[in-house]
Structures are given as structure tokens and as C-alpha cells.
PDB file of N, CA and C in Angstrom:
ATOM      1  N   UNK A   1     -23.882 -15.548   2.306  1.00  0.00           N
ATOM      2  CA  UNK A   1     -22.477 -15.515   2.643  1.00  0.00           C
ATOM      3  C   UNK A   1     -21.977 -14.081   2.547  1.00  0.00           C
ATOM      4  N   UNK A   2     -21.410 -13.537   3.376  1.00  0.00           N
ATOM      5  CA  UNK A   2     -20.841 -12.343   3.570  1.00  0.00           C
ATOM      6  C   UNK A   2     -19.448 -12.731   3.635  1.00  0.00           C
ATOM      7  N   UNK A   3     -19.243 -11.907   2.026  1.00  0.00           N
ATOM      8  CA  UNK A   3     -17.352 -11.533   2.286  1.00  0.00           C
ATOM      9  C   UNK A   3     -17.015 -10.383   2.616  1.00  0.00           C
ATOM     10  N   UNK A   4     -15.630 -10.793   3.662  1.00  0.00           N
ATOM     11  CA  UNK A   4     -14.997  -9.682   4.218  1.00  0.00           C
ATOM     12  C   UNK A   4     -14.195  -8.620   3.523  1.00  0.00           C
ATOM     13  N   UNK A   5     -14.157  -7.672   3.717  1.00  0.00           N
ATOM     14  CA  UNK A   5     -13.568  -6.801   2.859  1.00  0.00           C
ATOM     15  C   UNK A   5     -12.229  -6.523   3.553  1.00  0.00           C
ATOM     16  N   UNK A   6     -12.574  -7.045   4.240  1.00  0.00           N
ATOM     17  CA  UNK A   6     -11.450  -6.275   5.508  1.00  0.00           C
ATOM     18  C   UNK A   6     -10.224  -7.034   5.077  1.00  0.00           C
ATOM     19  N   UNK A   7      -9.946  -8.180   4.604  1.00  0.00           N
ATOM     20  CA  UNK A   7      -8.938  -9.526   4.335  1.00  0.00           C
ATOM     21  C   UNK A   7      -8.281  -9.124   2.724  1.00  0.00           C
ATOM     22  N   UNK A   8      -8.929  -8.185   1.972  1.00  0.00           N
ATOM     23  CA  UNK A   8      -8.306  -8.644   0.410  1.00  0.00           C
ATOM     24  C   UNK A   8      -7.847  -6.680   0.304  1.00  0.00           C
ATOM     25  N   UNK A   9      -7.383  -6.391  -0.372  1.00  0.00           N
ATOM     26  CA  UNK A   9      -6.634  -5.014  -0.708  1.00  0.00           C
ATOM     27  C   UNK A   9      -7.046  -4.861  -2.047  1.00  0.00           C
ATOM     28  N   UNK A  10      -8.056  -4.078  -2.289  1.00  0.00           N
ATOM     29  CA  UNK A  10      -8.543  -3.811  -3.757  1.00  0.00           C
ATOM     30  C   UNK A  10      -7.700  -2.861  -4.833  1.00  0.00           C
ATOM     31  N   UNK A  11      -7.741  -3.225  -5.718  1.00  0.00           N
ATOM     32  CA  UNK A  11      -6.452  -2.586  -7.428  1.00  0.00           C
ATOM     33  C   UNK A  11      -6.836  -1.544  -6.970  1.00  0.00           C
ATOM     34  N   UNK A  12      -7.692  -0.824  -6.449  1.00  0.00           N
ATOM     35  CA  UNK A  12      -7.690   0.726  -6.024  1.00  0.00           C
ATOM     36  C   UNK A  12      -6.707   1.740  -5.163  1.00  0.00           C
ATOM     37  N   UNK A  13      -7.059   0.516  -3.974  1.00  0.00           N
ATOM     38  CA  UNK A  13      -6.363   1.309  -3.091  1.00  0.00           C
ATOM     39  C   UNK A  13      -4.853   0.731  -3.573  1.00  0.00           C
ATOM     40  N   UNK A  14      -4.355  -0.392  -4.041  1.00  0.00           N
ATOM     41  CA  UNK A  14      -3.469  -1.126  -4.276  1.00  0.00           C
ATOM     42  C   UNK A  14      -2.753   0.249  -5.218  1.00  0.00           C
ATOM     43  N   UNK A  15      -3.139   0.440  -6.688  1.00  0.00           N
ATOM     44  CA  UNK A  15      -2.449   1.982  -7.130  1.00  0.00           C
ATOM     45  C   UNK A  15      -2.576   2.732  -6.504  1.00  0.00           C
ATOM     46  N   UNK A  16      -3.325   3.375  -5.220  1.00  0.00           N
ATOM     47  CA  UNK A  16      -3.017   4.722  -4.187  1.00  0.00           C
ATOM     48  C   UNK A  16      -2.089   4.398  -3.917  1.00  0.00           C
ATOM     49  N   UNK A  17      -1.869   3.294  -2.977  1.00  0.00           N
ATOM     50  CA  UNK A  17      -0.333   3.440  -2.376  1.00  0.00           C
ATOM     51  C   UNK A  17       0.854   3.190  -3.089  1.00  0.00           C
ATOM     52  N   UNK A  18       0.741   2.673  -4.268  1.00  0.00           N
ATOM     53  CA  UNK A  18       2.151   2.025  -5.091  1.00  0.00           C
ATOM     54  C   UNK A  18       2.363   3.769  -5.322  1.00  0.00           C
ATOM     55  N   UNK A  19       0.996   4.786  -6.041  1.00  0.00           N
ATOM     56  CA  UNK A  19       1.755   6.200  -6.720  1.00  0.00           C
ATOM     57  C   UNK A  19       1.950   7.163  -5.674  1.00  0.00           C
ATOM     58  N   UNK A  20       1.303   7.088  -4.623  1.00  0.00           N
ATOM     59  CA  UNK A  20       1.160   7.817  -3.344  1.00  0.00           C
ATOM     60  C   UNK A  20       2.957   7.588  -2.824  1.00  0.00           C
ATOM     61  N   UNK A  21       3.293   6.232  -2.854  1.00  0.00           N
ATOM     62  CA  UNK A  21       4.757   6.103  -2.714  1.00  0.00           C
ATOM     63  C   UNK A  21       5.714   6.955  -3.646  1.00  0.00           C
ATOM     64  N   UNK A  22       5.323   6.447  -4.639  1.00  0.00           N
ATOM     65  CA  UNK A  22       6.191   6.485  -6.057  1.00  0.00           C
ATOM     66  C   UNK A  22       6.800   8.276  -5.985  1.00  0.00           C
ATOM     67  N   UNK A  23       5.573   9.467  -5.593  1.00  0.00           N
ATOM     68  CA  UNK A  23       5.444  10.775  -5.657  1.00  0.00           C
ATOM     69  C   UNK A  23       6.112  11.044  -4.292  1.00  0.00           C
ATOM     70  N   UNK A  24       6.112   9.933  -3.388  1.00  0.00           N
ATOM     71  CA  UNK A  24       6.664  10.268  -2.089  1.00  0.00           C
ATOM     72  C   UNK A  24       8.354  10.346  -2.264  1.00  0.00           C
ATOM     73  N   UNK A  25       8.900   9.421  -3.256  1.00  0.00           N
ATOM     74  CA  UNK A  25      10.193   9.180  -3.734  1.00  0.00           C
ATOM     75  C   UNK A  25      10.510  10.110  -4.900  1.00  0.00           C
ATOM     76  N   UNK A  26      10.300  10.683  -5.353  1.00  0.00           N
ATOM     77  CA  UNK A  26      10.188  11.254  -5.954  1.00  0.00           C
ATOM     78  C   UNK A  26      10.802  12.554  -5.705  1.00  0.00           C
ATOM     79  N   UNK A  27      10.284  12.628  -4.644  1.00  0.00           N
ATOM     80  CA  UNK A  27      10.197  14.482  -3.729  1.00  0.00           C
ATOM     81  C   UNK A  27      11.425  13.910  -3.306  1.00  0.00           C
ATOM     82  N   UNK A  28      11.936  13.187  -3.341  1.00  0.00           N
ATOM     83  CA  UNK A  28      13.079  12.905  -2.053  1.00  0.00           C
ATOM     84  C   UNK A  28      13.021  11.789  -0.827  1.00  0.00           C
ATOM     85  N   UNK A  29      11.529  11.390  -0.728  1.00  0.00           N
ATOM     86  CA  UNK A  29      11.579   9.958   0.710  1.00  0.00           C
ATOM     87  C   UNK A  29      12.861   9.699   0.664  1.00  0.00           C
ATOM     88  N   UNK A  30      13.594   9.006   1.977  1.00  0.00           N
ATOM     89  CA  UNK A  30      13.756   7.773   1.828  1.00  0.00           C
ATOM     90  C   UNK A  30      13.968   6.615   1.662  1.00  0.00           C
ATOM     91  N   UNK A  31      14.382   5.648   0.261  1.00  0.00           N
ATOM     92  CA  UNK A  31      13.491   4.199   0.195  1.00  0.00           C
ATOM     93  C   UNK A  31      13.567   3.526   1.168  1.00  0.00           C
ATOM     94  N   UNK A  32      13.153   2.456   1.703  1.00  0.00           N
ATOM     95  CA  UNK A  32      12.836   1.459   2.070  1.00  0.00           C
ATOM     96  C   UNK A  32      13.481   0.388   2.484  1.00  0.00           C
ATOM     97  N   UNK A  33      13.843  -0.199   0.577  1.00  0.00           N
ATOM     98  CA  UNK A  33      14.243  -1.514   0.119  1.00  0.00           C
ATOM     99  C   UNK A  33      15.842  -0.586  -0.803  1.00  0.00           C
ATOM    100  N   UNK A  34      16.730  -1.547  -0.767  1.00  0.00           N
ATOM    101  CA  UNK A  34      17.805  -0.848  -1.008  1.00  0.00           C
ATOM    102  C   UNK A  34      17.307  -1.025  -2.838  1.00  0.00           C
ATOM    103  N   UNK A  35      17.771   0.571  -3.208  1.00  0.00           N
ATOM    104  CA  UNK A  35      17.569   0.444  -4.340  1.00  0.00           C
ATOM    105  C   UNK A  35      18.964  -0.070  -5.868  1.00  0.00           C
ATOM    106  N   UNK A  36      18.270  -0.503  -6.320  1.00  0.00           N
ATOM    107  CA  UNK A  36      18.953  -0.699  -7.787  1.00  0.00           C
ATOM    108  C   UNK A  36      19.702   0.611  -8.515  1.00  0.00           C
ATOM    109  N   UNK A  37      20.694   0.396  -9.211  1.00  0.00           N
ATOM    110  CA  UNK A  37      21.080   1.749 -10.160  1.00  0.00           C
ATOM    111  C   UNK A  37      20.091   2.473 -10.905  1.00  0.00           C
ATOM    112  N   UNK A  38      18.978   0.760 -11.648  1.00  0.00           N
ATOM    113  CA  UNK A  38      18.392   0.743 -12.853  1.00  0.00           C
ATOM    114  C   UNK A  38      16.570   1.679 -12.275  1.00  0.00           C
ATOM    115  N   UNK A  39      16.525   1.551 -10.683  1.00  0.00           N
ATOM    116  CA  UNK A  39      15.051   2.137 -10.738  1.00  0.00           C
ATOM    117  C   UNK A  39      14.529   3.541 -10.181  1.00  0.00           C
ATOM    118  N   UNK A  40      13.579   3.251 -10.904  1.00  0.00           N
ATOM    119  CA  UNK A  40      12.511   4.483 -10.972  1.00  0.00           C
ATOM    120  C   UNK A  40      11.925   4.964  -9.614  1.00  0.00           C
ATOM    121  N   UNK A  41      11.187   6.463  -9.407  1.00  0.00           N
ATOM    122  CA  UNK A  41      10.600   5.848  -8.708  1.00  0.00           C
ATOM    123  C   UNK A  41       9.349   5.145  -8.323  1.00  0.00           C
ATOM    124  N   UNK A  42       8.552   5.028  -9.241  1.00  0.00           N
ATOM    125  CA  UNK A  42       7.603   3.811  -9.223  1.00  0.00           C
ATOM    126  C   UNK A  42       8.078   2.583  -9.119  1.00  0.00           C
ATOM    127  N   UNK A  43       9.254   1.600  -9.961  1.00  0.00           N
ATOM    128  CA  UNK A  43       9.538   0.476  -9.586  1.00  0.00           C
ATOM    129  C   UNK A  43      10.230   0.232  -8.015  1.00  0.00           C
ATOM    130  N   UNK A  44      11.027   1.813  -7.855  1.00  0.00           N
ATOM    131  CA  UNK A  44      11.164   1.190  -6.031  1.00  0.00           C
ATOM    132  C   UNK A  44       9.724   1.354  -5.247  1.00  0.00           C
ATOM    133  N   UNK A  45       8.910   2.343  -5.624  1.00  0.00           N
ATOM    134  CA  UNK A  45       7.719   2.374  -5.114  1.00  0.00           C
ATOM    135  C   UNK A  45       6.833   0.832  -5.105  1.00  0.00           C
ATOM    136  N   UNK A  46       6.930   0.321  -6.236  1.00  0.00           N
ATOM    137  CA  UNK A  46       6.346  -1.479  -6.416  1.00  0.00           C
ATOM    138  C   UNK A  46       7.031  -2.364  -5.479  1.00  0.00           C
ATOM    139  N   UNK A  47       8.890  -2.681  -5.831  1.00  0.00           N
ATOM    140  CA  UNK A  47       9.650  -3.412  -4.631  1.00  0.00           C
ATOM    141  C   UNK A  47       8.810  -2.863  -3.119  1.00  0.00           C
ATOM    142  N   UNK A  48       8.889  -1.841  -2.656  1.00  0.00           N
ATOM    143  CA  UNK A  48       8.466  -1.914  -0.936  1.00  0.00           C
ATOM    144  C   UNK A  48       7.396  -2.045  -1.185  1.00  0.00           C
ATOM    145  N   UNK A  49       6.473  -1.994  -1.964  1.00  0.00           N
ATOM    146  CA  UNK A  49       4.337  -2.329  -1.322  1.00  0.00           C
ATOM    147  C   UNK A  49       4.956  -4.225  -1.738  1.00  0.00           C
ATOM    148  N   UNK A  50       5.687  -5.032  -2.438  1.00  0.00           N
ATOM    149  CA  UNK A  50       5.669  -6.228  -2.708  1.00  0.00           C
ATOM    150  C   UNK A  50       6.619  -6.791  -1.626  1.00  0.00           C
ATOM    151  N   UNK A  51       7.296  -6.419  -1.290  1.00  0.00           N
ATOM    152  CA  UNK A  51       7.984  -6.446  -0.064  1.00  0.00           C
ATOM    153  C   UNK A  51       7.290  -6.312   1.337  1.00  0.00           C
ATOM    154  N   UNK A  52       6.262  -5.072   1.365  1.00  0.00           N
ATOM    155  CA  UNK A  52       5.658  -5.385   2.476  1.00  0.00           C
ATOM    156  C   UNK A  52       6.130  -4.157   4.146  1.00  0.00           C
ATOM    157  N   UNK A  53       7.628  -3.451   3.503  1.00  0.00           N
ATOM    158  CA  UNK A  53       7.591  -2.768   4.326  1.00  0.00           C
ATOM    159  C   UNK A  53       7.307  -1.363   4.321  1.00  0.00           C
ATOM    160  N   UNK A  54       6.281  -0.825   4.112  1.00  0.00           N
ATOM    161  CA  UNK A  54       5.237   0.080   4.232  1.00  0.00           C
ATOM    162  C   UNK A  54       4.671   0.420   5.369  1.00  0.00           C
ATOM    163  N   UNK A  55       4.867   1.025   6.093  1.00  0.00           N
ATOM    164  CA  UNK A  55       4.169   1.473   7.089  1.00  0.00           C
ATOM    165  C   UNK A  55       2.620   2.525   7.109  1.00  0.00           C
ATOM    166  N   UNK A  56       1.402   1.614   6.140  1.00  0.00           N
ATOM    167  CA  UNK A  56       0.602   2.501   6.059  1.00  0.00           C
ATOM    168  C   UNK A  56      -0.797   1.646   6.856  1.00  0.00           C
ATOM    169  N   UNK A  57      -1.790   2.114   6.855  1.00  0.00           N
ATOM    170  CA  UNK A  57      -3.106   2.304   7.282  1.00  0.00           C
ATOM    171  C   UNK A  57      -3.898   3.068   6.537  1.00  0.00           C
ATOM    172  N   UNK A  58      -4.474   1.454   6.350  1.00  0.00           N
ATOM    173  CA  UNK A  58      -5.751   2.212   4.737  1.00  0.00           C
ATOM    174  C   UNK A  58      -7.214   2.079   5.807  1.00  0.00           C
ATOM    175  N   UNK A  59      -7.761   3.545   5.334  1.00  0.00           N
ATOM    176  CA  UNK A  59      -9.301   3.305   5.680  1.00  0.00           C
ATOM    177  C   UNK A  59     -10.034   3.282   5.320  1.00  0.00           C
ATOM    178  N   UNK A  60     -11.107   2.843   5.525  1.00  0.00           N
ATOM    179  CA  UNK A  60     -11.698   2.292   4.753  1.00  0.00           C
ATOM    180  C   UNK A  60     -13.445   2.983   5.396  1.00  0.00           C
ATOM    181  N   UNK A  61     -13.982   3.844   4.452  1.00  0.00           N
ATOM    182  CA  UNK A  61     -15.004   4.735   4.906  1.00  0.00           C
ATOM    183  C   UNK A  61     -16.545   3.724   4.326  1.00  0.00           C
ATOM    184  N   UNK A  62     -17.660   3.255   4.934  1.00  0.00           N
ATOM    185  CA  UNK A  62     -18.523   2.869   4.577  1.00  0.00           C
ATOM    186  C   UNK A  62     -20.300   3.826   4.822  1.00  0.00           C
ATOM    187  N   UNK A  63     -20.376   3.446   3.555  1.00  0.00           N
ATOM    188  CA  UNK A  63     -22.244   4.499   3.302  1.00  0.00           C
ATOM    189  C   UNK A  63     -22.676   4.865   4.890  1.00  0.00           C
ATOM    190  N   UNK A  64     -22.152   3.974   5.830  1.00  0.00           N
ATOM    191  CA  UNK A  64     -23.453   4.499   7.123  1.00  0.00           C
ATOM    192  C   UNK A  64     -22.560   5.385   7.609  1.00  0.00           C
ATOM    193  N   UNK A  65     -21.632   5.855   7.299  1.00  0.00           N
ATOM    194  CA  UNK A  65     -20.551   6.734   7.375  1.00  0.00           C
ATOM    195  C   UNK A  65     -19.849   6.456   9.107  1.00  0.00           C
ATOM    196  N   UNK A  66     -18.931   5.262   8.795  1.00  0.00           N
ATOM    197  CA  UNK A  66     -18.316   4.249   9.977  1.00  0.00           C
ATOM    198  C   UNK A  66     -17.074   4.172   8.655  1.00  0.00           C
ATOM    199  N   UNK A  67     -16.283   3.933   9.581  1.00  0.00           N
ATOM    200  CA  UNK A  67     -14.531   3.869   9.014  1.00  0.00           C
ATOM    201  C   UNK A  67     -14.237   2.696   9.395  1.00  0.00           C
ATOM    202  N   UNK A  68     -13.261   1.778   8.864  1.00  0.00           N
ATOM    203  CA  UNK A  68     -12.066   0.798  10.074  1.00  0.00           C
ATOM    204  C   UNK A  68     -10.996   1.453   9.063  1.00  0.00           C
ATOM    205  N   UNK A  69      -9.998   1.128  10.103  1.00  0.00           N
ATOM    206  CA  UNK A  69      -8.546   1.455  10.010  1.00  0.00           C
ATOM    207  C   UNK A  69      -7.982   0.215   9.899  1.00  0.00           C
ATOM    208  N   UNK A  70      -7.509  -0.022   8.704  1.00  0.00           N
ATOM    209  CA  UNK A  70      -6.998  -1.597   8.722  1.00  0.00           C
ATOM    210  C   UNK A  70      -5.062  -1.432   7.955  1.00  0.00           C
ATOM    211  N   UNK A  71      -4.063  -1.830   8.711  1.00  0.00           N
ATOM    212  CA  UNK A  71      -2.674  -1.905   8.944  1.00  0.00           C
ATOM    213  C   UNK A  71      -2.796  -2.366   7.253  1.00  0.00           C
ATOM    214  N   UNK A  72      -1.472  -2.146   6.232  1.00  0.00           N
ATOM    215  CA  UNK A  72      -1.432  -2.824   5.363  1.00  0.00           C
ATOM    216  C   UNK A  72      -0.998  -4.232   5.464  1.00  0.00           C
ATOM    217  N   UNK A  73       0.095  -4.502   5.977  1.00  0.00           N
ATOM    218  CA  UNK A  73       0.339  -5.616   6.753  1.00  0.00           C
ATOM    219  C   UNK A  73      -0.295  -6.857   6.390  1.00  0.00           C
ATOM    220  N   UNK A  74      -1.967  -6.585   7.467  1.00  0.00           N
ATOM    221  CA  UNK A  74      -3.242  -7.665   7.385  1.00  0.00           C
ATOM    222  C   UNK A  74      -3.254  -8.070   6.359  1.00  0.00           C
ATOM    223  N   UNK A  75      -3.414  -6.682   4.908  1.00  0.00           N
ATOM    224  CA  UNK A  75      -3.664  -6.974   4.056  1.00  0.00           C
ATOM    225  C   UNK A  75      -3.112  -7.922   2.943  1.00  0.00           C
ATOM    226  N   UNK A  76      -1.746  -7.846   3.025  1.00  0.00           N
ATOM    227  CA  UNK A  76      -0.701  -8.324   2.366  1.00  0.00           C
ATOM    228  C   UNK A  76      -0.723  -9.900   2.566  1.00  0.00           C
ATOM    229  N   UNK A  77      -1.038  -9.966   4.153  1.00  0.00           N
ATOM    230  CA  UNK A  77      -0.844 -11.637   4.582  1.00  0.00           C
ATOM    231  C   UNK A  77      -1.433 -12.788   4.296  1.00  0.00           C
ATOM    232  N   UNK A  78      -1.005 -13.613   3.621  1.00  0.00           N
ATOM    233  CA  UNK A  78      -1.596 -15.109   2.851  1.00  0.00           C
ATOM    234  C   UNK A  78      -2.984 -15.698   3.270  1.00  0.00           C
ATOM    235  N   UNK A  79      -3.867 -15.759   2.984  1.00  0.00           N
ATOM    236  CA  UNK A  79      -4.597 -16.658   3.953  1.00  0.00           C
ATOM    237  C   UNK A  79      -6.127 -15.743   4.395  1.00  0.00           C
TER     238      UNK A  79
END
């Protein structure tokens, strides 16, 4: 049985983009998702990757040295 990798979003890349955001807000981005008085920017960085509106493309580089480009989107979606 071969599982797809392509379907699940690994805690890896999952903290790239939450701090990759977080540093993006930080500098000034932006947000997204309308923010709270009370947040940071890591917790608005968490609201938009849990929310979903992110506009990124994770790639994904494999040993025979071949890429896919997979939408976060896919990743996020149930099923």
C-alpha cells in the first residue's frame, strides 16, 4: 500500500508556514482574517493557516530530485 503524501500537510511544513506568516506580520503584512485587539502575531498567523485563507504553494522536493507543487488549499481539505 502506498500512501500519498500529496493529501496530508506534515507538523513541518505545517510550523513553516504558521512562522513564515507570523514574521510576515510582523514586518508589517497585511492580515488576512480580521484581527482581535488581544493578538499576536503568531496567533493571527494560526487564525489564517486554520481558516484556510493563505495563498501558498508548498513543494515538495523528492531524492530523485522531482518536485510537485501542491496549493495549500488541497491540503487543508477533509477527506
Amino acid at each position: 500500500m502506498v500512501l500519498s503524501l500529496r493529501s496530508k500537510l506534515t507538523k513541518y511544513e505545517e510550523t513553516r508556514i504558521i512562522g513564515g506568516r507570523a514574521l510576515q506580520l510582523s514586518m508589517g503584512a497585511f492580515p488576512l482574517v480580521r484581527p482581535n485587539a488581544n493578538d499576536t502575531s503568531f496567533t493571527l498567523a494560526l487564525r489564517e493557516f486554520k481558516a484556510g485563507v493563505l495563498p501558498i504553494v508548498i513543494r515538495r522536493r523528492y531524492p530523485d530530485n522531482t518536485y510537485e507543487d501542491v496549493p495549500l488549499q488541497d491540503l487543508l481539505r477533509p477527506g
